[in-house]
Structure formats: C-alpha cells, structure tokens
C-alpha atoms as a PDB file:
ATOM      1  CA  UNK A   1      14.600 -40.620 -14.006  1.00  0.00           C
ATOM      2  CA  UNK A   2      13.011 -39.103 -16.794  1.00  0.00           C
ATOM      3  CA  UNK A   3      15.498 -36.144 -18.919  1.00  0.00           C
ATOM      4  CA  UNK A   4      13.399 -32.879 -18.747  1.00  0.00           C
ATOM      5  CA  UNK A   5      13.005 -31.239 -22.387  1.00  0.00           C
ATOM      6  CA  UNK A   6      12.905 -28.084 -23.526  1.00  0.00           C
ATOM      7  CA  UNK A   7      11.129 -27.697 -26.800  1.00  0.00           C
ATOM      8  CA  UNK A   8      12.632 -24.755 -28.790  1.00  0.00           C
ATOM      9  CA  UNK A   9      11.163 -25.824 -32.299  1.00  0.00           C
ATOM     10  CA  UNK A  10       8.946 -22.880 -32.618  1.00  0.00           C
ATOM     11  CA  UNK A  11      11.522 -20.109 -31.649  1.00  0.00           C
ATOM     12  CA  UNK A  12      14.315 -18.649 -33.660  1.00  0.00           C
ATOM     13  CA  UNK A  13      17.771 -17.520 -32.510  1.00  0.00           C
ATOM     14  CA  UNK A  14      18.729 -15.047 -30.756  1.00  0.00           C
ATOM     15  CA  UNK A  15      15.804 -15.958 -28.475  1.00  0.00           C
ATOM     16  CA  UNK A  16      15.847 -19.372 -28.814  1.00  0.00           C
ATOM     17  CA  UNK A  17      19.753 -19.403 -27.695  1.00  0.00           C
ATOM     18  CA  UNK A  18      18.924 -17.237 -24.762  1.00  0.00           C
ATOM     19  CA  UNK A  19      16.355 -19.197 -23.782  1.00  0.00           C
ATOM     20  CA  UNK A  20      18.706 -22.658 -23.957  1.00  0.00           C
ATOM     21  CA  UNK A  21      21.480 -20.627 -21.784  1.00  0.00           C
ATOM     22  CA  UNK A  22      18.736 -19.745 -19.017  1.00  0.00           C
ATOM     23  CA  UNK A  23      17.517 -23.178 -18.833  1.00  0.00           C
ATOM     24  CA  UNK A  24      21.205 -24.750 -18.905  1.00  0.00           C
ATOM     25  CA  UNK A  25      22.951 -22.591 -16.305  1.00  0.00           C
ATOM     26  CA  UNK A  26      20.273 -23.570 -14.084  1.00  0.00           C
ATOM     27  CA  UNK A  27      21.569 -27.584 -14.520  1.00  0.00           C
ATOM     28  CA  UNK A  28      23.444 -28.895 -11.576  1.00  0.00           C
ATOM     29  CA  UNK A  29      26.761 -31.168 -11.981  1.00  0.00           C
ATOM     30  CA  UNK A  30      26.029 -33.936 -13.983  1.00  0.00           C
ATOM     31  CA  UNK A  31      21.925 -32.978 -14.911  1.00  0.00           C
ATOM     32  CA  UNK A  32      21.203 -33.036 -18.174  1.00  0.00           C
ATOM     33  CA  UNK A  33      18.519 -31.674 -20.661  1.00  0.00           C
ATOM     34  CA  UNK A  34      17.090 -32.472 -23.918  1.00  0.00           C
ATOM     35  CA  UNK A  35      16.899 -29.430 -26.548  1.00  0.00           C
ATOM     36  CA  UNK A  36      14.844 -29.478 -29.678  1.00  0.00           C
ATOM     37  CA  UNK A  37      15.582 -27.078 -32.494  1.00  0.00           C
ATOM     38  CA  UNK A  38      14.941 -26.277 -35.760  1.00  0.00           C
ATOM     39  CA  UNK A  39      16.148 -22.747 -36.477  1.00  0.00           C
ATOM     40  CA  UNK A  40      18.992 -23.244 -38.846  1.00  0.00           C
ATOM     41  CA  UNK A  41      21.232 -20.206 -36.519  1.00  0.00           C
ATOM     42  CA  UNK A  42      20.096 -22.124 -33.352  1.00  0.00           C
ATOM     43  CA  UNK A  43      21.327 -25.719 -34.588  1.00  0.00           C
ATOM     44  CA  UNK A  44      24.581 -23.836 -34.998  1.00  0.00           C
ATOM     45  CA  UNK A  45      24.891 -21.624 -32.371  1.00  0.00           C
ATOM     46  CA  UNK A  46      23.286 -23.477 -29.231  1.00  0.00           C
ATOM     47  CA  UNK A  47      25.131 -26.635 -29.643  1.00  0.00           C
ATOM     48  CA  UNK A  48      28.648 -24.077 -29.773  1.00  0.00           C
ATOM     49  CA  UNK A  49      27.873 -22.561 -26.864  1.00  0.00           C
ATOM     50  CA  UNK A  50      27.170 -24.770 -24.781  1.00  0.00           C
ATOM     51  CA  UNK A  51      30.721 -27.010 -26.112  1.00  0.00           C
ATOM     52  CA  UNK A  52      32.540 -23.833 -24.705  1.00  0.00           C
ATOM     53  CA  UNK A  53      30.560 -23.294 -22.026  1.00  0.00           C
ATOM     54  CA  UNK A  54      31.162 -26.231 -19.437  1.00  0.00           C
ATOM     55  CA  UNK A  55      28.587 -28.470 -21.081  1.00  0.00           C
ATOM     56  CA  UNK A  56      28.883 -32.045 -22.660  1.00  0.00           C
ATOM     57  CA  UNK A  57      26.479 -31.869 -25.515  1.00  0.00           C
ATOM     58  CA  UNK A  58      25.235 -35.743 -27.633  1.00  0.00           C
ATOM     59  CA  UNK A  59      23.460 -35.600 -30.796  1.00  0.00           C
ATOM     60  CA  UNK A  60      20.464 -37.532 -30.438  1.00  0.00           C
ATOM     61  CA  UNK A  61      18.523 -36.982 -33.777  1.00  0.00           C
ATOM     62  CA  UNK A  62      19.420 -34.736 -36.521  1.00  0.00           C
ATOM     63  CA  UNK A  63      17.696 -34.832 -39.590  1.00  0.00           C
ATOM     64  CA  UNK A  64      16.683 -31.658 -41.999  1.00  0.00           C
ATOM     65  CA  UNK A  65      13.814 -30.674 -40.110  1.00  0.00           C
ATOM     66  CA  UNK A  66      14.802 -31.424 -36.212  1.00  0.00           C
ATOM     67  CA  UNK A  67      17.756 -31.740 -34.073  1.00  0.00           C
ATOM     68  CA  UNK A  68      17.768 -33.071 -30.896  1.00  0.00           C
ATOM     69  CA  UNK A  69      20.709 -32.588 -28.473  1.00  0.00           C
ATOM     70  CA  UNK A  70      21.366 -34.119 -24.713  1.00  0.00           C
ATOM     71  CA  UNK A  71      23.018 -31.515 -23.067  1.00  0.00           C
ATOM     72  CA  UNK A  72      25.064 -32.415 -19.531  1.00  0.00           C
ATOM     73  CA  UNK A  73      26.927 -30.017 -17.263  1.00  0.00           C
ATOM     74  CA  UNK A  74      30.029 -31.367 -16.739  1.00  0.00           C
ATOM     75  CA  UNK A  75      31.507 -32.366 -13.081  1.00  0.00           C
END
C-alpha cells in the first residue's frame, strides 16, 4: 500500500502547519502520511507538533532545501 503525501513545499507556516494538523487528525491508528516542507518555521514547528500530539514522526530526507517526514498515529 502506497503512503499518501501531502506536498506542503509551496506553503509557509502558519498555513502550512494548519494544513498538516487537518490532514493528520484525519489518520486512523497506525496510518501514516508523508509531509514535504520547506518553510524554515514549518520544518520546526510541524514535526513538534505532531511529537506532542499522538504522532510518531521519521525523518526521511532532510537536506537544506527539503524535508521529508513519515508521520504515523500512534495505537
């Protein structure tokens, strides 16, 4: 089964981080998402959020101009 992606690369936070939390808190237990940023706040913020906010979150790529993140909703 193929990981559904959201691509935030063209938005900035706060948007961006509003948009991730819409998209996440519609996961079920154990789904998962890719995220790809590149809004210096966002690759801050989103990745925090989601850490405190019931969701497992692996670093899949991060480089200067892209970070990808795997984010799971924990069981």
């Amino acid at each position: 089964m193929e990981i559904p992606k959201l691509d935030l690369t063209e938005t900035r936070c706060p948007l961006a981080l509003l948009m991730a939390k819409r998209t996440c808190a519609q996961l079920g237990a154990g789904q998962s998402l890719t995220i790809h940023l590149c809004d210096a706040g966002s690759r801050k913020d989103i990745p925090r959020y989601l850490l405190n906010h019931g969701f497992q979150v692996h670093i899949q790529s991060d480089n200067p101009q892209l970070l990808v993140i795997t984010v799971t909703r924990r069981l």
